[in-house]
C-alpha atoms as a PDB file:
ATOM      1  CA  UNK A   1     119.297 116.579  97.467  1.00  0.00           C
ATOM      2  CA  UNK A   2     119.515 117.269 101.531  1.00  0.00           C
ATOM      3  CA  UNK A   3     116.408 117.513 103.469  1.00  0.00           C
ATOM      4  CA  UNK A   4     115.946 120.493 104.447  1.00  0.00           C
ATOM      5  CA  UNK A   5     113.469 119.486 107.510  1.00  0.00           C
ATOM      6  CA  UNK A   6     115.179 118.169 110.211  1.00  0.00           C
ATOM      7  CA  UNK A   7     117.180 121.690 110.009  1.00  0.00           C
ATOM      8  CA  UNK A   8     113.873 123.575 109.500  1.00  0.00           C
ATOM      9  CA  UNK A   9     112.352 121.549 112.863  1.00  0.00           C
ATOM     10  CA  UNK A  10     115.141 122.485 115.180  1.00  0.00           C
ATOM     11  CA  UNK A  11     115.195 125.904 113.502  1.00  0.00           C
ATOM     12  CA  UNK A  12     111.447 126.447 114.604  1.00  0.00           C
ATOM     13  CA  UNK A  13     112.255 124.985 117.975  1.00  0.00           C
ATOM     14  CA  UNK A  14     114.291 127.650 118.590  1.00  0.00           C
ATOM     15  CA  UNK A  15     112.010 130.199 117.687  1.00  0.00           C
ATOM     16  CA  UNK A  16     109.574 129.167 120.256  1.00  0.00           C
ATOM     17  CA  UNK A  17     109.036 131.286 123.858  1.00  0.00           C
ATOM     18  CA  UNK A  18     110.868 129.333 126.063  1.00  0.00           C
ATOM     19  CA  UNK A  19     108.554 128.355 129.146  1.00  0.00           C
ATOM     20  CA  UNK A  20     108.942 129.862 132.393  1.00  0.00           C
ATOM     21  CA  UNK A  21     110.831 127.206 135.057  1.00  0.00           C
ATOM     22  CA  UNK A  22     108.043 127.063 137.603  1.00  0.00           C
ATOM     23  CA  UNK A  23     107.865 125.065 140.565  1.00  0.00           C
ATOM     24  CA  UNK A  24     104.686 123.873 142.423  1.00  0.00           C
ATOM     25  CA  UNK A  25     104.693 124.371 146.324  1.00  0.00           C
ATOM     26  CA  UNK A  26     102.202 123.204 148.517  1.00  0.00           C
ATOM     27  CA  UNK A  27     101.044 125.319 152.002  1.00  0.00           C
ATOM     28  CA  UNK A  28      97.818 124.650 154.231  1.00  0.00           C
ATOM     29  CA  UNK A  29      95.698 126.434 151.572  1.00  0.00           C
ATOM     30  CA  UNK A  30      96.484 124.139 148.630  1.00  0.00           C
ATOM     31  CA  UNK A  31      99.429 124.506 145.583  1.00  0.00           C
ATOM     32  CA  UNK A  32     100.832 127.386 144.088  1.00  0.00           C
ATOM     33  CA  UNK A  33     102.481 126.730 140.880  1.00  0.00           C
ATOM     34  CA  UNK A  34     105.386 130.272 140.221  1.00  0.00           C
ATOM     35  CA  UNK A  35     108.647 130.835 138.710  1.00  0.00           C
ATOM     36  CA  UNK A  36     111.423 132.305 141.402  1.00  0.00           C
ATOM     37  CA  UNK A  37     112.970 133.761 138.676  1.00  0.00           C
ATOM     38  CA  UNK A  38     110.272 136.065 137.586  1.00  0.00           C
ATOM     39  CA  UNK A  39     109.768 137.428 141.183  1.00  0.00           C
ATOM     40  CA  UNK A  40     110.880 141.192 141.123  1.00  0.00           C
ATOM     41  CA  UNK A  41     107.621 142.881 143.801  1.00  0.00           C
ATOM     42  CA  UNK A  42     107.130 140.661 146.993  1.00  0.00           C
ATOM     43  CA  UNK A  43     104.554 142.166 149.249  1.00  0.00           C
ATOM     44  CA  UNK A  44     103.826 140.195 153.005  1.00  0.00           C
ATOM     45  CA  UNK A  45     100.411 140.194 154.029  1.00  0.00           C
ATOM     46  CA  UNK A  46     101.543 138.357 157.250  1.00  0.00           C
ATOM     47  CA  UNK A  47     102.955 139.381 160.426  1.00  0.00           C
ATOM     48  CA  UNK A  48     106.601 138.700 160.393  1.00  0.00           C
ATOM     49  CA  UNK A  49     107.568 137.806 156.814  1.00  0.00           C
ATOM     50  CA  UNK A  50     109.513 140.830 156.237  1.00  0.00           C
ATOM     51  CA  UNK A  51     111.619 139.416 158.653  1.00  0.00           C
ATOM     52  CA  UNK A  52     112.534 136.067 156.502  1.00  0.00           C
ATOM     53  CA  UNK A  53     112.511 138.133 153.128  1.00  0.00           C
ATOM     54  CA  UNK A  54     115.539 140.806 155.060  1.00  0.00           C
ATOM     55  CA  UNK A  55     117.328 137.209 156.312  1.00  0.00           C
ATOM     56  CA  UNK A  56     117.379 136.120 152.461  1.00  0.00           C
ATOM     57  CA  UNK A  57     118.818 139.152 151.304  1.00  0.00           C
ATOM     58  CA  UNK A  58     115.096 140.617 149.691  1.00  0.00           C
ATOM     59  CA  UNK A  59     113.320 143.960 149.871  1.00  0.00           C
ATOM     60  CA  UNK A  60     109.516 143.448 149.715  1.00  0.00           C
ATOM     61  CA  UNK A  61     107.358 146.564 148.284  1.00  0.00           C
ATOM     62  CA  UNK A  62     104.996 146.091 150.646  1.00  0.00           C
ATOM     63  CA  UNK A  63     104.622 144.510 154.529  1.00  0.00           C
ATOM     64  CA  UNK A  64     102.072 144.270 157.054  1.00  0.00           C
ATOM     65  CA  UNK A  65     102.208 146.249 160.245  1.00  0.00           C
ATOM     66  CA  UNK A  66     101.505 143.965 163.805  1.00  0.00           C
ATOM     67  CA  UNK A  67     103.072 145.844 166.614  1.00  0.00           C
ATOM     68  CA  UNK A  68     105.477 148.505 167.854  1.00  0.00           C
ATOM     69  CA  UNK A  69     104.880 151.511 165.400  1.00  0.00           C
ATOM     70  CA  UNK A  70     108.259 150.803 163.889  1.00  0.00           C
ATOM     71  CA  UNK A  71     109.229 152.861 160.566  1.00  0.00           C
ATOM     72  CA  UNK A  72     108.308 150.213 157.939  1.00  0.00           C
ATOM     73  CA  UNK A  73     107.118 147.633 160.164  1.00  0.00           C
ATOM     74  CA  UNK A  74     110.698 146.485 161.417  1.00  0.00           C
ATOM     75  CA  UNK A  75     111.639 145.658 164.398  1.00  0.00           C
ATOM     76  CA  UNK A  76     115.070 146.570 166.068  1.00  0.00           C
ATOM     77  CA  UNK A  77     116.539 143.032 165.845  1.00  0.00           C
ATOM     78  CA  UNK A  78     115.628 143.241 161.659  1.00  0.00           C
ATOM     79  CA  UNK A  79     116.630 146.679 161.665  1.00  0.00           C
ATOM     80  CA  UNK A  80     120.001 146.557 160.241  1.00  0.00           C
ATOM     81  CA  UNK A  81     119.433 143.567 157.458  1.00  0.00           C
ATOM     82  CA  UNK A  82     116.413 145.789 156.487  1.00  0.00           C
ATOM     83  CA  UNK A  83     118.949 148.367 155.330  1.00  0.00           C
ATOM     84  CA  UNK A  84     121.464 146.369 154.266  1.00  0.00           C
ATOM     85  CA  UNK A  85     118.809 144.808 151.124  1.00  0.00           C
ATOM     86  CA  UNK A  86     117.853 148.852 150.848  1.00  0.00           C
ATOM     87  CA  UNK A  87     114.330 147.815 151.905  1.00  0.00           C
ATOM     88  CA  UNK A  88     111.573 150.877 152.090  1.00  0.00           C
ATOM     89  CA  UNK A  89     108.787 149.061 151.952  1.00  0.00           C
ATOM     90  CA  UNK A  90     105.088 150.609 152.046  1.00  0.00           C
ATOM     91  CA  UNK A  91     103.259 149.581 155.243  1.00  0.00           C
ATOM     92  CA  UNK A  92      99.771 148.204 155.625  1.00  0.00           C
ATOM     93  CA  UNK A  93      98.278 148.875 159.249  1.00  0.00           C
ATOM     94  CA  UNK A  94      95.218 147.139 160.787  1.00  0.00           C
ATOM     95  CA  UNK A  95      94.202 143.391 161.849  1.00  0.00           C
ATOM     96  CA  UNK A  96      92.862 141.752 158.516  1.00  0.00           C
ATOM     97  CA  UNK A  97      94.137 141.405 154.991  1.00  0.00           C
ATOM     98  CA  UNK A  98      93.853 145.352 152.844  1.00  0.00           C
ATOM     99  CA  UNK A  99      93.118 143.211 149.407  1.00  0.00           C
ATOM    100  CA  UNK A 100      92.801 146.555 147.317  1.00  0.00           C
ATOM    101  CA  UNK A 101      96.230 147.200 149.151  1.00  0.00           C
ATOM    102  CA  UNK A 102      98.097 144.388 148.016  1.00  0.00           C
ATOM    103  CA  UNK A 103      96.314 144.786 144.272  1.00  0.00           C
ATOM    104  CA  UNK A 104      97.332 148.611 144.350  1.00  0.00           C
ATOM    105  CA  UNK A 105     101.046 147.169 145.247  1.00  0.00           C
ATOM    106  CA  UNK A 106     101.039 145.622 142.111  1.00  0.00           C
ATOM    107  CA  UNK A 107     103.361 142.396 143.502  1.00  0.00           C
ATOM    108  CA  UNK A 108     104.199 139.235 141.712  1.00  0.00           C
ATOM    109  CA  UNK A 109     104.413 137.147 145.195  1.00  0.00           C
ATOM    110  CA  UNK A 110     102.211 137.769 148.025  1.00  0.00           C
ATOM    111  CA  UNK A 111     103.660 136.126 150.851  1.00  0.00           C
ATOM    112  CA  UNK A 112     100.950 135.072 153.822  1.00  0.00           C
ATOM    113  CA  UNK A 113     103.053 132.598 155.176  1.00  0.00           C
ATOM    114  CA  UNK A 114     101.779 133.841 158.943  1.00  0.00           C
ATOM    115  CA  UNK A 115      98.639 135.977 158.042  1.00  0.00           C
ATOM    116  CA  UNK A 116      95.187 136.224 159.504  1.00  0.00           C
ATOM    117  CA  UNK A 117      94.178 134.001 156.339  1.00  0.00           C
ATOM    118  CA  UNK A 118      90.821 132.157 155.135  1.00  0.00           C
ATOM    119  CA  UNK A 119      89.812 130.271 152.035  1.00  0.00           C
ATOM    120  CA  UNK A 120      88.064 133.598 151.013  1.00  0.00           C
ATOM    121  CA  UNK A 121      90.773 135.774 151.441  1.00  0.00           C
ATOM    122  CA  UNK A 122      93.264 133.007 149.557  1.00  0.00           C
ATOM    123  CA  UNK A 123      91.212 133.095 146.477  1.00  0.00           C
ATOM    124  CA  UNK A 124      90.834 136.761 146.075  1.00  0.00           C
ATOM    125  CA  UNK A 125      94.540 136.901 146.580  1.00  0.00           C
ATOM    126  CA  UNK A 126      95.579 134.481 144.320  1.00  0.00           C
ATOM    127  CA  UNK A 127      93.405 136.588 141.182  1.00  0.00           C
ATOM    128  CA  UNK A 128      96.252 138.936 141.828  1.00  0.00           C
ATOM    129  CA  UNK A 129      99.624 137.011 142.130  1.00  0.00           C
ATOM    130  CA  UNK A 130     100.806 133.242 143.218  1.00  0.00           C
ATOM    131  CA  UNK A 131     100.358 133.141 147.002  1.00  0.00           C
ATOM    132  CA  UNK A 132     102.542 131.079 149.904  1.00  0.00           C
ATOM    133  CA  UNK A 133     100.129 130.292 152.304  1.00  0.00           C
ATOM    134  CA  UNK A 134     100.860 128.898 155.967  1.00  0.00           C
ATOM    135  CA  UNK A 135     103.489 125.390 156.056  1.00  0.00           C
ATOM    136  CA  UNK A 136     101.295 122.717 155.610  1.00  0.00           C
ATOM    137  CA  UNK A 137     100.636 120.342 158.607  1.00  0.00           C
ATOM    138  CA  UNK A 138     100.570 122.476 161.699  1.00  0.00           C
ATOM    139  CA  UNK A 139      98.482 124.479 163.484  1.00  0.00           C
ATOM    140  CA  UNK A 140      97.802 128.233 162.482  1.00  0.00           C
ATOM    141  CA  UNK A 141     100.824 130.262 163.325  1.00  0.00           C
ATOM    142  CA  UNK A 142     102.748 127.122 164.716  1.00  0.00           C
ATOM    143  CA  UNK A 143     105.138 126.271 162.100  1.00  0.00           C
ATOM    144  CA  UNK A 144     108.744 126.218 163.130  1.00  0.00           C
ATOM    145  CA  UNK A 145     110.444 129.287 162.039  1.00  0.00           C
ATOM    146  CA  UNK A 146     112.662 127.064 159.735  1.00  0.00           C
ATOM    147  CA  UNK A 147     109.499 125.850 158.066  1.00  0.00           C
ATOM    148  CA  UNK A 148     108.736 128.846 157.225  1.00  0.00           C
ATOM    149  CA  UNK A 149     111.769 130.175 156.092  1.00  0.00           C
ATOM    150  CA  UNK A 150     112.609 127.090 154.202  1.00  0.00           C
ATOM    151  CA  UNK A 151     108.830 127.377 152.182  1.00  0.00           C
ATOM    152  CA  UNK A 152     109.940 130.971 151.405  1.00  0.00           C
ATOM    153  CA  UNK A 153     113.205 130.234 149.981  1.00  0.00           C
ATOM    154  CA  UNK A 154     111.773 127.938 148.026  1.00  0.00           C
ATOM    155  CA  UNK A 155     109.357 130.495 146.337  1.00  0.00           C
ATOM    156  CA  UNK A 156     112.049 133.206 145.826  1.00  0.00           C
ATOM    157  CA  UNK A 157     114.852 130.522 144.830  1.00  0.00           C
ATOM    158  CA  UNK A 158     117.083 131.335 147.593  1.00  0.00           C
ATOM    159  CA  UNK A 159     116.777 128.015 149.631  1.00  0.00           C
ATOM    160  CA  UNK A 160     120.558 127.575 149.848  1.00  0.00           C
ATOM    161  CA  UNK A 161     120.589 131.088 151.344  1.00  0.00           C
ATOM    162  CA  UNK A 162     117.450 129.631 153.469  1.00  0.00           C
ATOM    163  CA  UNK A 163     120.398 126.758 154.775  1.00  0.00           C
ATOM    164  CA  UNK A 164     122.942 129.232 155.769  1.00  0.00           C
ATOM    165  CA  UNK A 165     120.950 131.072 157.991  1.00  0.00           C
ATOM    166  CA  UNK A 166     119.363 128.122 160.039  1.00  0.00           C
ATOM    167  CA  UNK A 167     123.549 126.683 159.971  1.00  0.00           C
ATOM    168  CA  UNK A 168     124.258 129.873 161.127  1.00  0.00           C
ATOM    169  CA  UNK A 169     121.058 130.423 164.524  1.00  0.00           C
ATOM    170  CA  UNK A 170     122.054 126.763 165.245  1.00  0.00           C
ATOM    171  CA  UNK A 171     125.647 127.380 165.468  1.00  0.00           C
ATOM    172  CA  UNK A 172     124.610 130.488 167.257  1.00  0.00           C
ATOM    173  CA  UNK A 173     122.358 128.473 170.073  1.00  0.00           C
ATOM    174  CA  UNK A 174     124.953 125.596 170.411  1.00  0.00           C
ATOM    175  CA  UNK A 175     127.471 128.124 171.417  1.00  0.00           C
ATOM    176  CA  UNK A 176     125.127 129.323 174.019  1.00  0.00           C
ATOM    177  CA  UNK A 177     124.340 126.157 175.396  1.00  0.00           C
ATOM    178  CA  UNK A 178     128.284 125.546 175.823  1.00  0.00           C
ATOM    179  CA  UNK A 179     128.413 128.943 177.518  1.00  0.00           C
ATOM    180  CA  UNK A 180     125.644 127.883 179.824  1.00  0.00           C
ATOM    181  CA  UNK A 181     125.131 123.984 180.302  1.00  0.00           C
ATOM    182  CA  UNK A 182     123.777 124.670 183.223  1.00  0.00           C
ATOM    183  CA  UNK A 183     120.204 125.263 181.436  1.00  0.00           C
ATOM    184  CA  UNK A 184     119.676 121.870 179.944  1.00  0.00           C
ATOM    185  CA  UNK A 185     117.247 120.081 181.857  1.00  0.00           C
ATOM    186  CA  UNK A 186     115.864 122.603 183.693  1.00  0.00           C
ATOM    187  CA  UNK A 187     112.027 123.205 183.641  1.00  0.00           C
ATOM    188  CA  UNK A 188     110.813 126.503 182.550  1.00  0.00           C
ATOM    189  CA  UNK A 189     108.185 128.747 180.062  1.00  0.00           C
ATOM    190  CA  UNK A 190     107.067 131.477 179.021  1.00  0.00           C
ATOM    191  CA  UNK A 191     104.040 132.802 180.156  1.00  0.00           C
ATOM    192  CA  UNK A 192     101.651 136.053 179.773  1.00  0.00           C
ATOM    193  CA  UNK A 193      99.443 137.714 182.396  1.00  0.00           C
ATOM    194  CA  UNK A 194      96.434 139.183 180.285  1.00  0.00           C
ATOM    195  CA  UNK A 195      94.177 142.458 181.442  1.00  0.00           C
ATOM    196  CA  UNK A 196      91.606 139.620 182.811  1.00  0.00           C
ATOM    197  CA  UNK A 197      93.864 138.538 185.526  1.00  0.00           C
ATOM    198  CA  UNK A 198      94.611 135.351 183.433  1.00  0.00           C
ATOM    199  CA  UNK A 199      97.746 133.661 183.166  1.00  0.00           C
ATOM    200  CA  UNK A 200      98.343 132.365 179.349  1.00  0.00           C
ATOM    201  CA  UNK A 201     100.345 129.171 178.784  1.00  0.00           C
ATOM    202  CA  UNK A 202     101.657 127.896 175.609  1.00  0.00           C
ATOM    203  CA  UNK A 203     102.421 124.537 173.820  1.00  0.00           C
ATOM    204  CA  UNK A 204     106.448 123.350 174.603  1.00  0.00           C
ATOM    205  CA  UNK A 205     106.865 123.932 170.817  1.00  0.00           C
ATOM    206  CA  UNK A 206     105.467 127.360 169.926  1.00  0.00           C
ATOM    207  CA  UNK A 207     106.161 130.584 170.603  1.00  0.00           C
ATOM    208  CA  UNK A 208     109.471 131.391 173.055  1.00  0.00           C
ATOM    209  CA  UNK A 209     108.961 128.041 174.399  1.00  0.00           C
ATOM    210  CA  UNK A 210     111.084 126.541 171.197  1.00  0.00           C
ATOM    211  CA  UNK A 211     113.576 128.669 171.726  1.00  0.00           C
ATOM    212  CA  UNK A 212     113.544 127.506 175.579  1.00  0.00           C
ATOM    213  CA  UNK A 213     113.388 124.218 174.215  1.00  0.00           C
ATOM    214  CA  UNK A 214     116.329 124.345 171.583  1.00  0.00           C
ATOM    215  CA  UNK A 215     118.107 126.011 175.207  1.00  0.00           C
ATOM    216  CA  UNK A 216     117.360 122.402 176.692  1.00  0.00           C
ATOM    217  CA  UNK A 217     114.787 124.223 178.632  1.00  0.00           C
ATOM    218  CA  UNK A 218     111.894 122.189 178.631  1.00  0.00           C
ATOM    219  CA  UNK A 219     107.795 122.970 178.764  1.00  0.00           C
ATOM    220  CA  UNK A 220     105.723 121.126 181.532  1.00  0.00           C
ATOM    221  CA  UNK A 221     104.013 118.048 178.897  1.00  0.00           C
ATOM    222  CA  UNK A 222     100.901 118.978 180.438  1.00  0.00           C
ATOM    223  CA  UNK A 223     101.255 122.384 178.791  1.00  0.00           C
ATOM    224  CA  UNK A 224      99.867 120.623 175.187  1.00  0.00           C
ATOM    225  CA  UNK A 225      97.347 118.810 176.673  1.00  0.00           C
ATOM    226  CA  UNK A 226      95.872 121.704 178.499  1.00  0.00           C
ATOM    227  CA  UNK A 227      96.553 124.189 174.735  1.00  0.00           C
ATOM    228  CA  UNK A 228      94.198 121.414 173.369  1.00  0.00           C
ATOM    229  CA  UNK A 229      93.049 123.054 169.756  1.00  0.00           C
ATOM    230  CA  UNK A 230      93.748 126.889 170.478  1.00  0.00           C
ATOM    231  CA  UNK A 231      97.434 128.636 170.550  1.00  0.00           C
ATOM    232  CA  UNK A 232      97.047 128.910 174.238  1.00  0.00           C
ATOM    233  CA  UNK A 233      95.322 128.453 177.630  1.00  0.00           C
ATOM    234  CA  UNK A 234      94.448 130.360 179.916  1.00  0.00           C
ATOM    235  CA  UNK A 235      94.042 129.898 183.838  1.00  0.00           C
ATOM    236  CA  UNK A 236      93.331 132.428 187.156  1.00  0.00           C
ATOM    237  CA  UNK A 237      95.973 134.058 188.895  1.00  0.00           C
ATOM    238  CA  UNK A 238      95.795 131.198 191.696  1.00  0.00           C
ATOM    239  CA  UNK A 239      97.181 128.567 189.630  1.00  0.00           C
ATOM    240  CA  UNK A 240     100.608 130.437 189.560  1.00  0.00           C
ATOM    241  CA  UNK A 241     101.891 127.320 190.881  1.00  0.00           C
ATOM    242  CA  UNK A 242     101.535 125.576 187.259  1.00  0.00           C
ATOM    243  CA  UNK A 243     104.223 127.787 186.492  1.00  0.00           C
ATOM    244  CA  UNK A 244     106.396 127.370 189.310  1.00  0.00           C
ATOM    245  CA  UNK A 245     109.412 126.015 187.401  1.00  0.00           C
ATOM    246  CA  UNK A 246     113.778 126.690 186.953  1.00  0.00           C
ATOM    247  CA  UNK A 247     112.821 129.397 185.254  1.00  0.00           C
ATOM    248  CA  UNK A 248     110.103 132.002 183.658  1.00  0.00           C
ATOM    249  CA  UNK A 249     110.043 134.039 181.111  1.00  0.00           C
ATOM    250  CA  UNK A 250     107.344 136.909 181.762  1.00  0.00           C
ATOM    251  CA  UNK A 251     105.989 138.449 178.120  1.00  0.00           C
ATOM    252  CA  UNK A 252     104.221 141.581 179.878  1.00  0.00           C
ATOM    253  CA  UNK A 253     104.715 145.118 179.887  1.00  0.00           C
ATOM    254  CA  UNK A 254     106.117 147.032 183.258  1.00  0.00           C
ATOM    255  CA  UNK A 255     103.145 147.630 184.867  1.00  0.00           C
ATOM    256  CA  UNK A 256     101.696 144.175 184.372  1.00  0.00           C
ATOM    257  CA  UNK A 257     104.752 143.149 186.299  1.00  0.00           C
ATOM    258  CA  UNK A 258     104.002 144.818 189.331  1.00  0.00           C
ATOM    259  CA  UNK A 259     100.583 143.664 189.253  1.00  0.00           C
ATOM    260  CA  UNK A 260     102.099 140.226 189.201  1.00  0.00           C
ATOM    261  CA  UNK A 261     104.902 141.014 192.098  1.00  0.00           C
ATOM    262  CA  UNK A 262     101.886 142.579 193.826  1.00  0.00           C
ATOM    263  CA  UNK A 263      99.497 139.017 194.396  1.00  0.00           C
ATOM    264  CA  UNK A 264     100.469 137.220 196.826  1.00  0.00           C
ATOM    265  CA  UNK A 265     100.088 133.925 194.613  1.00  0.00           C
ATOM    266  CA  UNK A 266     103.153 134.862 193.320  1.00  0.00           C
ATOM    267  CA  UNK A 267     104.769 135.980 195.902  1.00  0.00           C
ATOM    268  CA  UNK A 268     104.233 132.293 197.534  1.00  0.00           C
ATOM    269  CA  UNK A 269     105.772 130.663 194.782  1.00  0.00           C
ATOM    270  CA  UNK A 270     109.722 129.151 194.727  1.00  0.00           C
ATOM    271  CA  UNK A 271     110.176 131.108 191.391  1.00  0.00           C
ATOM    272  CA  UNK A 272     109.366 134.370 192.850  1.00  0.00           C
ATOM    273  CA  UNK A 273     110.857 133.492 196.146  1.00  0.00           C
ATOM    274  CA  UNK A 274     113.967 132.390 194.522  1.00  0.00           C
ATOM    275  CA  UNK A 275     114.363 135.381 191.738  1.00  0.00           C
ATOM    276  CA  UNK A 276     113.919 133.034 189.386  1.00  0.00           C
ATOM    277  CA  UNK A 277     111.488 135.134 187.009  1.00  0.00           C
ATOM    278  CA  UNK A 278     112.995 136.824 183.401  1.00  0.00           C
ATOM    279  CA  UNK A 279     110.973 139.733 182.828  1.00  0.00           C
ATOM    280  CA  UNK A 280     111.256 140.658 178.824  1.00  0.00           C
ATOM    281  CA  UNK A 281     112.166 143.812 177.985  1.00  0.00           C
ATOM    282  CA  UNK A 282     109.901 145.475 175.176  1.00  0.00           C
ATOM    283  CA  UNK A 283     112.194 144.805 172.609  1.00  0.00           C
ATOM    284  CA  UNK A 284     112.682 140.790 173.936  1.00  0.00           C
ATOM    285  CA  UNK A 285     109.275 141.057 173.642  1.00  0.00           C
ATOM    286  CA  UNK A 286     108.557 141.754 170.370  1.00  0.00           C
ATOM    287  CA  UNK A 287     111.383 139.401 169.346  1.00  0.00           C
ATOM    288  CA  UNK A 288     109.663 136.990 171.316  1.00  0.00           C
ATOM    289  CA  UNK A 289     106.407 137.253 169.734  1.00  0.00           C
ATOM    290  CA  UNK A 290     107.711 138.208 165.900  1.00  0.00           C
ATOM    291  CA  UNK A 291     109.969 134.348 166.149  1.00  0.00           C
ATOM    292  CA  UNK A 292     111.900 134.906 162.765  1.00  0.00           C
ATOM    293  CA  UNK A 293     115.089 134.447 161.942  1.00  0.00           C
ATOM    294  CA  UNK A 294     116.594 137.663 162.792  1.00  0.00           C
ATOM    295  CA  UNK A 295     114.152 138.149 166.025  1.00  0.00           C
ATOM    296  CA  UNK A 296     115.635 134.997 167.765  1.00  0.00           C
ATOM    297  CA  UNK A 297     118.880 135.382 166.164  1.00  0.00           C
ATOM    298  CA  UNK A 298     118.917 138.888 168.113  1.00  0.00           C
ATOM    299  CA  UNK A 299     117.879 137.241 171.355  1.00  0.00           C
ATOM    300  CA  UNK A 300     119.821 134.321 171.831  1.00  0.00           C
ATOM    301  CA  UNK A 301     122.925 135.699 173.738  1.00  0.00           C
ATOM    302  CA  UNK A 302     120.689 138.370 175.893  1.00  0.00           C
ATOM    303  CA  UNK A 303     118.240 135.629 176.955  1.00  0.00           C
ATOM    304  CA  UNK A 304     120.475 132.945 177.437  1.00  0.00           C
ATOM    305  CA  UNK A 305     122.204 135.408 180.458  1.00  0.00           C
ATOM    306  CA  UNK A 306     119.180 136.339 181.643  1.00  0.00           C
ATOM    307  CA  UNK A 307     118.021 132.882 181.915  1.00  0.00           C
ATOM    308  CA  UNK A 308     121.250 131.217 183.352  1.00  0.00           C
ATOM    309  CA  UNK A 309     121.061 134.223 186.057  1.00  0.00           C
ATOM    310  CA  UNK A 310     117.630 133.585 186.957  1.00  0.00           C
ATOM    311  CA  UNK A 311     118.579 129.780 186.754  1.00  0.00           C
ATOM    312  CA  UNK A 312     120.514 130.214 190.179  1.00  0.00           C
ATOM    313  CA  UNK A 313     118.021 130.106 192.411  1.00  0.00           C
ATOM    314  CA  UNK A 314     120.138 133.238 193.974  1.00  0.00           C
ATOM    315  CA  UNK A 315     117.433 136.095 194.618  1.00  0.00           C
ATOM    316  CA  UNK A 316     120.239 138.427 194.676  1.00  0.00           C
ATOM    317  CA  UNK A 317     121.556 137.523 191.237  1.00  0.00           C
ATOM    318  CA  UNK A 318     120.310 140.997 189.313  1.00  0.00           C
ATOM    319  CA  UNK A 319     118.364 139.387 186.339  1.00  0.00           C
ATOM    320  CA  UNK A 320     118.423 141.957 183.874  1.00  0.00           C
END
């Protein structure tokens, strides 16, 4: 006679649930083990996710609200991707983590891949979905952008979409620098002037300052040492001549400006002498400050004019 259990085996196999395809990531707060198959509700709990989920082609349920009162928490430079993925996403305002917000949103990723985040905060989280913390092995908030992007594409399965769009901002900023070769290997920053009377500096690889940087516009080294183990220093309005470069770029408001044009500090230095200042706009600077995909994609060809005008040491080359 035939046996029968070989057949009967494979026949049970077959019958079993098959198990789901996860994937283990690891991010500053430890490993989250998730299927990017399964993920149908993403909600941010960070500051500029939305931004990377719109770039991938996703709609998140739910975001976090930093700046700008914008309808759904999306900037101008997003504005257009967020419609194009049909994105209406509920909005959480204020500084910290709403955790009865995110459980209410019922989501199946939480993404706090730049988030006001602690251990505490990660655990309580994670009792309600897998969660993406910060990239692992840099400072908090000061991951590249493609870091990030690449650690989210991972978690929703989209990392060849992930590829195109970092192709697509390089191909983007090596046009620019073709346009205007006259910006590599200049000296220049960005800066803010806080209501103190401080002047805030910044690593040469955070912030705008990569973006300078991928420009070939490159941070005084000094700038790191003098960061030390915040996201910043600060320094009086005298030491304007620390920042006395090619070129500026000013993250402050309109009237901060003309408290700036107003010391004489300033006035004294070559950059002001020289018009060699870029004074962001509000919407540069909230591009400026969001650094996602879509932010700097928006700003590359406005900022690289503005900088190659101010680069000309011409005070009567209009900046703007």
């Amino acid at each position: 006679m035939p046996r029968p259990l070989p057949m009967l085996a494979c026949l049970a196999a077959l019958a079993l649930p098959v198990e789901a395809d996860e994937i283990s990531l690891r991010h500053s707060f430890g490993e989250t083990r998730l299927d990017p198959d399964s993920i149908r509700r993403i909600v941010s709990v960070g500051y500029h996710e939305q931004d990377f989920l719109y770039a991938l082609g996703l709609a998140p349920v739910g975001v976090h609200e930093w700046f700008g009162g914008h309808p759904h928490a999306t900037g101008p430079w997003a504005e257009e991707a967020r419609q194009a993925v049909g994105a209406e996403p509920e909005v959480q305002h204020g500084f910290e983590i709403d955790v009865e917000w995110v459980w209410g949103m019922e989501p199946d990723l939480i993404l706090a891949t730049f988030a006001p985040l602690d251990a505490q905060t990660y655990a309580r989280l994670s009792e309600i979905a897998p969660v993406i913390g910060p990239p692992e092995g840099y400072s908090p908030w000061g991951a590249p952008w493609e870091t990030e992007l690449r650690l989210i594409g991972q978690a929703t399965g989209r990392e060849d979409r992930a590829e195109a769009v970092i192709e697509r901002i390089d191909g983007k900023i090596a046009a620019a620098l073709e346009a205007h070769p006259q910006l590599r290997g200049l000296s220049g920053t960005s800066a803010y002037f806080n209501s103190n009377g401080q002047i805030a500096g910044f690593r040469g690889m955070e912030g705008a300052n990569r973006l300078l940087g991928a420009l070939g516009i490159r941070t005084p080294a000094a700038f790191d040492e003098m960061v030390g183990e915040s996201d910043r220093f600060h320094v009086s309005a005298e030491r304007f001549d620390l920042f006395d470069l090619d070129v500026i770029l000013w993250l402050v408001d309109p009237p901060t400006r003309q408290t700036i044009e107003a010391l004489p500090a300033w006035r004294n230095t070559r950059a002001a002498r020289e018009g060699r200042a870029v004074w962001a706009s509000p919407a540069m600077m909230g591009a400026m400050s969001f650094q996602s995909p879509l932010s700097i994609e928006w700003a590359i060809e406005p900022l690289t004019r503005l900088l190659a005008a101010a680069a000309d040491g011409d005070p009567a080359t209009e900046v703007q």
